[in-house]
Protein backbone atom coordinates (compact mmCIF):
# COMPACT_ATOMS: atom_id res chain seq x y z
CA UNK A 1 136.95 -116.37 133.85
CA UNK A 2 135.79 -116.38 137.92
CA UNK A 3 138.98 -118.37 139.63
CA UNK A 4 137.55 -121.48 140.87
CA UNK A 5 138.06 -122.00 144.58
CA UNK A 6 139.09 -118.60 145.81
CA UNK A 7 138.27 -117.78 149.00
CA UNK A 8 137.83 -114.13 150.59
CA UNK A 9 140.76 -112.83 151.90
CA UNK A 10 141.51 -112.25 155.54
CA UNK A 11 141.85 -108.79 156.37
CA UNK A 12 145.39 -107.65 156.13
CA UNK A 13 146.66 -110.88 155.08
CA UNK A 14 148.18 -110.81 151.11
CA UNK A 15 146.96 -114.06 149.11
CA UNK A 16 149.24 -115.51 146.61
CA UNK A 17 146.68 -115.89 143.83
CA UNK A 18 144.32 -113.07 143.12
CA UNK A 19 140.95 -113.34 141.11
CA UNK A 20 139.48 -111.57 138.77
CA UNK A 21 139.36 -107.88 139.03
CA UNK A 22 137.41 -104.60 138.91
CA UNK A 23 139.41 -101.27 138.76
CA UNK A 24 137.97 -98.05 139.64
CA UNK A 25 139.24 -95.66 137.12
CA UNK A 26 139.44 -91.40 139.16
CA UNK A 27 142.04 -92.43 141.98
CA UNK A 28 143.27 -95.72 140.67
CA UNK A 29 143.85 -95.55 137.07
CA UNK A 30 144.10 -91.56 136.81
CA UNK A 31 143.63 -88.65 138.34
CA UNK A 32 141.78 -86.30 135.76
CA UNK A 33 144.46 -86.37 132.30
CA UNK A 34 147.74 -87.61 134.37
CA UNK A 35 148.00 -91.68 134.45
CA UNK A 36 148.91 -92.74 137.85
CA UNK A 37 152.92 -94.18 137.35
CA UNK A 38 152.77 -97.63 137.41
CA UNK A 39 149.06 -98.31 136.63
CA UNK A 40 149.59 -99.29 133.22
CA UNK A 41 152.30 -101.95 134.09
CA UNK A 42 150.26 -103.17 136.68
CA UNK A 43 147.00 -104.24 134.69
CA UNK A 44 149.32 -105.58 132.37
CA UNK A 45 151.05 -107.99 134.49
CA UNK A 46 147.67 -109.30 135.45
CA UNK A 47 146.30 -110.32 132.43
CA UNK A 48 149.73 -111.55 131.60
CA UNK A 49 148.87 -114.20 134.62
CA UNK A 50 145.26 -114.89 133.21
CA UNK A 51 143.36 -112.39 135.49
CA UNK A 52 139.89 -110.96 133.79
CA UNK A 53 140.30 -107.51 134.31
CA UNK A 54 136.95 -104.54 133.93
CA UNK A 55 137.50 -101.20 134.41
CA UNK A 56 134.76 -100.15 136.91
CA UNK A 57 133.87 -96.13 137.18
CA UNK A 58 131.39 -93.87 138.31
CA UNK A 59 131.95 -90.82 135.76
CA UNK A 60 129.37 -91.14 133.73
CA UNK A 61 130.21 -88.19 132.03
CA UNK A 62 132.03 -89.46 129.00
CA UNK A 63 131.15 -92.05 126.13
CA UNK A 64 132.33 -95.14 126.68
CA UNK A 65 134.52 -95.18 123.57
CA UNK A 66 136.36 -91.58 125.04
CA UNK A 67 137.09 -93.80 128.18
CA UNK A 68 138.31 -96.56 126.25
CA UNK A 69 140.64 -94.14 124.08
CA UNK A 70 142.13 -92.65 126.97
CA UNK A 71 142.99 -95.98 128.31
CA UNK A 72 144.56 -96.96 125.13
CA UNK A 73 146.87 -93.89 125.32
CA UNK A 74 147.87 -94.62 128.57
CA UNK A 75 149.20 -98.16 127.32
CA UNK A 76 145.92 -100.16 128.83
CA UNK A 77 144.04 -101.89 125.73
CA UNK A 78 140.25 -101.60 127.59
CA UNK A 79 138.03 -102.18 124.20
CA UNK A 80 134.51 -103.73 125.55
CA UNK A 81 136.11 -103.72 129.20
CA UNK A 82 134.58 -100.42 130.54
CA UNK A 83 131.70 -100.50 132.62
CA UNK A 84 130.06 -96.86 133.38
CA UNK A 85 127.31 -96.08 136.05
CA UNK A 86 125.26 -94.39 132.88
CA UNK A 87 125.39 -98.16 131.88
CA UNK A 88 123.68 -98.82 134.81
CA UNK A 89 121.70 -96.22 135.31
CA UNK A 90 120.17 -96.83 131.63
CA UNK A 91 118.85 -100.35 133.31
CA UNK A 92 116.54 -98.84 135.49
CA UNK A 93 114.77 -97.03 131.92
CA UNK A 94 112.81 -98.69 129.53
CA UNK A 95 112.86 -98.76 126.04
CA UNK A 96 110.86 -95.49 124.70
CA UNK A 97 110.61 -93.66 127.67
CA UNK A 98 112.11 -90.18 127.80
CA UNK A 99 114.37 -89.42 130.14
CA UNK A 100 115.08 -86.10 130.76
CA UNK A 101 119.28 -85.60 131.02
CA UNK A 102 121.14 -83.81 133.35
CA UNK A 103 124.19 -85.43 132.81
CA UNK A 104 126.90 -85.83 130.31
CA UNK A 105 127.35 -87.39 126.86
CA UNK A 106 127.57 -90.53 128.65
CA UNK A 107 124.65 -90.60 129.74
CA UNK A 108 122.75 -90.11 126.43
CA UNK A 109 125.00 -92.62 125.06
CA UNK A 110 123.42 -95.22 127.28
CA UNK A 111 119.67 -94.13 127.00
CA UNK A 112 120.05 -94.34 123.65
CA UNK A 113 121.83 -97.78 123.66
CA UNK A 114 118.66 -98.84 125.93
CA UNK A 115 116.36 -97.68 123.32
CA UNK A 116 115.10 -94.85 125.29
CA UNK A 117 114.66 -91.13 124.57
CA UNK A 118 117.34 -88.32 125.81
CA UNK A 119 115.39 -84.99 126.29
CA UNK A 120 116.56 -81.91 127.68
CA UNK A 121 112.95 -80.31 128.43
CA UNK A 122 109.65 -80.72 129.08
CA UNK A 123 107.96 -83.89 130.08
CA UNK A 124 109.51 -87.06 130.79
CA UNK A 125 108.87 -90.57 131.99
CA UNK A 126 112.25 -90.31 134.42
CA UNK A 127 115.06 -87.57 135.12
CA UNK A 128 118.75 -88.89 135.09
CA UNK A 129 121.32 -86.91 136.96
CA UNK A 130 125.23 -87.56 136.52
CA UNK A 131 128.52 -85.40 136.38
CA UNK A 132 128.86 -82.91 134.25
CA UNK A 133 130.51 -79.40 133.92
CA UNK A 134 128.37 -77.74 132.64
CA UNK A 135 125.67 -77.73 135.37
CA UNK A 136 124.00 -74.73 136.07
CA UNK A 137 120.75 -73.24 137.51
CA UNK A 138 118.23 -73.68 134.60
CA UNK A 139 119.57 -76.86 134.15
CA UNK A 140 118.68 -77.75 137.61
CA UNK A 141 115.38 -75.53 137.40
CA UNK A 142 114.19 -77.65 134.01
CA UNK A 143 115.36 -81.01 135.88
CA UNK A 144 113.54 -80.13 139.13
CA UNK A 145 110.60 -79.15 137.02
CA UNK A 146 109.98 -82.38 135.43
CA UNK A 147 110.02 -84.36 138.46
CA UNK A 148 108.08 -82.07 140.63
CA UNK A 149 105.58 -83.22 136.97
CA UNK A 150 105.90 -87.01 138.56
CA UNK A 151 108.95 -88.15 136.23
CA UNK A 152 111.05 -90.45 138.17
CA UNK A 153 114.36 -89.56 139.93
CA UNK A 154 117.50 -91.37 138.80
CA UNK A 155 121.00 -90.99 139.13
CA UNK A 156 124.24 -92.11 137.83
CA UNK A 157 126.07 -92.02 141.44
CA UNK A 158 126.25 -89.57 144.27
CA UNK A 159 129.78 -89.25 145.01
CA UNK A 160 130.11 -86.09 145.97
CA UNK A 161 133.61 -85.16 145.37
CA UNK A 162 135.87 -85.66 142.24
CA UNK A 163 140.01 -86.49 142.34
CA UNK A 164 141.74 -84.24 140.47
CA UNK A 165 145.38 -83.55 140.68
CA UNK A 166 144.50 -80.32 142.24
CA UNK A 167 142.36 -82.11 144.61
CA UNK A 168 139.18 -82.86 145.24
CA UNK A 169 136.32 -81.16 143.33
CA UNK A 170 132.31 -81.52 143.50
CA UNK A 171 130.99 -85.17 142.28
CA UNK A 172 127.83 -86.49 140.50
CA UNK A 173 126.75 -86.17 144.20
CA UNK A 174 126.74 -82.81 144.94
CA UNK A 175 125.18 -82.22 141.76
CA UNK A 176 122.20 -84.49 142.96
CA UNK A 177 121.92 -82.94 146.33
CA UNK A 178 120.83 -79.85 144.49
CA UNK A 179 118.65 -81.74 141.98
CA UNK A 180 116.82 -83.72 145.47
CA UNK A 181 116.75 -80.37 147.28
CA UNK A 182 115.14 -78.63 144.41
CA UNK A 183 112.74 -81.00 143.74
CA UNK A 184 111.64 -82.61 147.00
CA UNK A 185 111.62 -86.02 146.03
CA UNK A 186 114.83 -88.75 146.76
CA UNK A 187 116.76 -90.41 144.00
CA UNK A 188 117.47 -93.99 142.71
CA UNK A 189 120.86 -94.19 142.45
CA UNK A 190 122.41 -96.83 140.08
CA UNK A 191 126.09 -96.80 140.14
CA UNK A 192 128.70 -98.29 143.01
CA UNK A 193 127.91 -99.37 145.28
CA UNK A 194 124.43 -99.96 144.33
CA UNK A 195 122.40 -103.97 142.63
CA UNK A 196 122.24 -101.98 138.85
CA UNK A 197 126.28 -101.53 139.32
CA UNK A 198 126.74 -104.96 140.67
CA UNK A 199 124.57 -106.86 137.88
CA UNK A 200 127.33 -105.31 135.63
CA UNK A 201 129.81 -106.41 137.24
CA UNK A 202 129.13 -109.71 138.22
CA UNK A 203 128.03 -110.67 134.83
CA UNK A 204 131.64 -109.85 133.63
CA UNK A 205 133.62 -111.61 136.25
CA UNK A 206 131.50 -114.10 138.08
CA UNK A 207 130.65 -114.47 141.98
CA UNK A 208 134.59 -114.31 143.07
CA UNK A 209 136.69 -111.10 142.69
CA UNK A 210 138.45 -108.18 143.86
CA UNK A 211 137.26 -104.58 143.62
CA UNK A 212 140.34 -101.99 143.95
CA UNK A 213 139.47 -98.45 144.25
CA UNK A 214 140.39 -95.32 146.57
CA UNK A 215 137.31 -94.98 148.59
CA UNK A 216 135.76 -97.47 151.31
CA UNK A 217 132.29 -95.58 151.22
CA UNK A 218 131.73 -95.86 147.30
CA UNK A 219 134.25 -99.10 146.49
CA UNK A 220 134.41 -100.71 149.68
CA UNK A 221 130.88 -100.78 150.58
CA UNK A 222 130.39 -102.26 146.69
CA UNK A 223 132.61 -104.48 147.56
CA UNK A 224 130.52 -106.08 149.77
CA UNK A 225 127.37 -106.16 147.69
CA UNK A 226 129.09 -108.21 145.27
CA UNK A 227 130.55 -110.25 147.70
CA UNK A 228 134.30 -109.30 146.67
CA UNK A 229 137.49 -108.40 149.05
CA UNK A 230 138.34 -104.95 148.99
CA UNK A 231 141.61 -103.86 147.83
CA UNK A 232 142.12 -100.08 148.96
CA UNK A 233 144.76 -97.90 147.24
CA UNK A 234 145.88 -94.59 148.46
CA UNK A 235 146.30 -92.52 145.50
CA UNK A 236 142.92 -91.07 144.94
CA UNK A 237 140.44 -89.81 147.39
CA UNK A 238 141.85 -91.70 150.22
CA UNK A 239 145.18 -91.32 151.77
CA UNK A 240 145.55 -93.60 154.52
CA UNK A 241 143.06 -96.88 155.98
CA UNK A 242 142.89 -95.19 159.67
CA UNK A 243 139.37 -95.79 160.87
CA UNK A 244 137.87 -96.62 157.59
CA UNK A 245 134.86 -97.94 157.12
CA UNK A 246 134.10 -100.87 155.55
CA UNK A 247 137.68 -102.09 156.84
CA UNK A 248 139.84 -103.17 153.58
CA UNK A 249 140.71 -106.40 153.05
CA UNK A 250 144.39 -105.00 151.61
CA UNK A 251 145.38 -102.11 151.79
CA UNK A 252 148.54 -100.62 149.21
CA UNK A 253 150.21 -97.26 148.17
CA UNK A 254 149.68 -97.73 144.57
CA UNK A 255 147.83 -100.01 142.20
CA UNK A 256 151.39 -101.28 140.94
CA UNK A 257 152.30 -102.06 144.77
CA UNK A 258 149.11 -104.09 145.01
CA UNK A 259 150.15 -106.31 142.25
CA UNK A 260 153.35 -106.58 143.08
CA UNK A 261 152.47 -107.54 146.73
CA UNK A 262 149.87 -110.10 144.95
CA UNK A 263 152.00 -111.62 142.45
């Protein structure tokens, strides 16, 4: 449950009891297959203390029962506490519409949990874009096609670069960019740090919370739409707070440092 009472942090200054959270997964959690050391522990130690805990990603590549299994082999039990930006994205679809898919699994997981229709040609009501790696030029010809037809441009996220252990690679982002450019038309974009994200969120863990993640302009900036403090960590996409923009509210190494730090 929301902790009753909280107030927002002051920036820089480490509160003694923390509220509810929302972890990104790429940067906090993981970085592509390798668990960050000490992630596990730290998740644990909070719902140990009573702290509701989501998991809170913008790779909307993968089913939400893959994402949950990975979790559960990196020691975090996450059954019914993944939120995806497909799962958002499928809000902004109706029930029977097709929706054209250039995206992942993940994302025709959620279409069909809406009740809509996955399609990979012809004509459709609404085009989804989201990460996958298997993009290529018809893909983005057959997607550009359909909207240029007057289906409606969605899209999972548009972060435009991916943390890998080898570094950053393209995001959902830069595979919209070509999707926009191809097509002439702009995108509604559903995942953090946008409302169909936040609805998600804030139906899980209330008005009063803490978003961690490892980039101000995706996490920090949803931050503030759901009126959360910002915890940043440095292990992802982000390696120091210098000049960042929003400013965090705390700013740690590590996930695990964070909740030590906090508890």
């Amino acid at each position: 449950m929301p902790a009753k009472g909280s107030k927002r942090a002051t920036p820089g200054v480490w509160q003694a009891r923390p509220m509810p959270f929302a972890l990104d997964l790429d940067g906090v959690i993981w970085l592509g297959d390798e668990p960050i050391p000490g992630a596990a522990s730290a998740v644990a130690r909070l719902r140990d203390v009573g702290e509701a805990v989501v998991f809170c990603t913008n790779n909307s590549s993968h089913p939400v029962g893959e994402v949950e299994a990975k979790l559960a082999r990196q020691g975090i039990p996450a059954r019914g506490d993944v939120l995806t930006s497909a799962m958002a994205a499928a809000t902004l679809v109706e029930p029977g519409e097709r929706v054209l898919v250039c995206g992942g699994p993940g994302v025709v997981e959620a279409l069909e949990a809406r009740g809509a229709v996955p399609v990979r040609d012809g004509d459709a009501d609404a085009v989804m874009v989201g990460f996958h790696r298997d993009f290529d030029y018809e893909r983005m010809r057959i997607a550009c096609a359909a909207v240029r037809r007057g289906a409606r441009l969605l899209a999972t996220n548009d972060d435009t670069t991916y943390p890998t252990p080898a570094g950053l690679i393209p995001g959902g982002g830069a595979i919209l960019a070509a999707v926009v450019a191809g097509s002439g038309s702009a995108a509604r974009v559903a995942g953090k740090p946008n409302a169909p994200m936040a609805s998600l969120v804030r139906a899980r863990l209330g008005d009063g919370g803490t978003m961690v993640g490892d980039r101000p302009d995706t996490d920090g900036r949803f931050a503030r739409v759901l009126g959360y403090r910002f915890a940043l960590v440095l292990t992802g996409v982000s390696s120091d707070a210098k000049g960042m923009e929003p400013v965090p509210d705390l700013v740690a190494p590590d996930l695990r440092t964070l909740v030590d730090r906090l508890l």
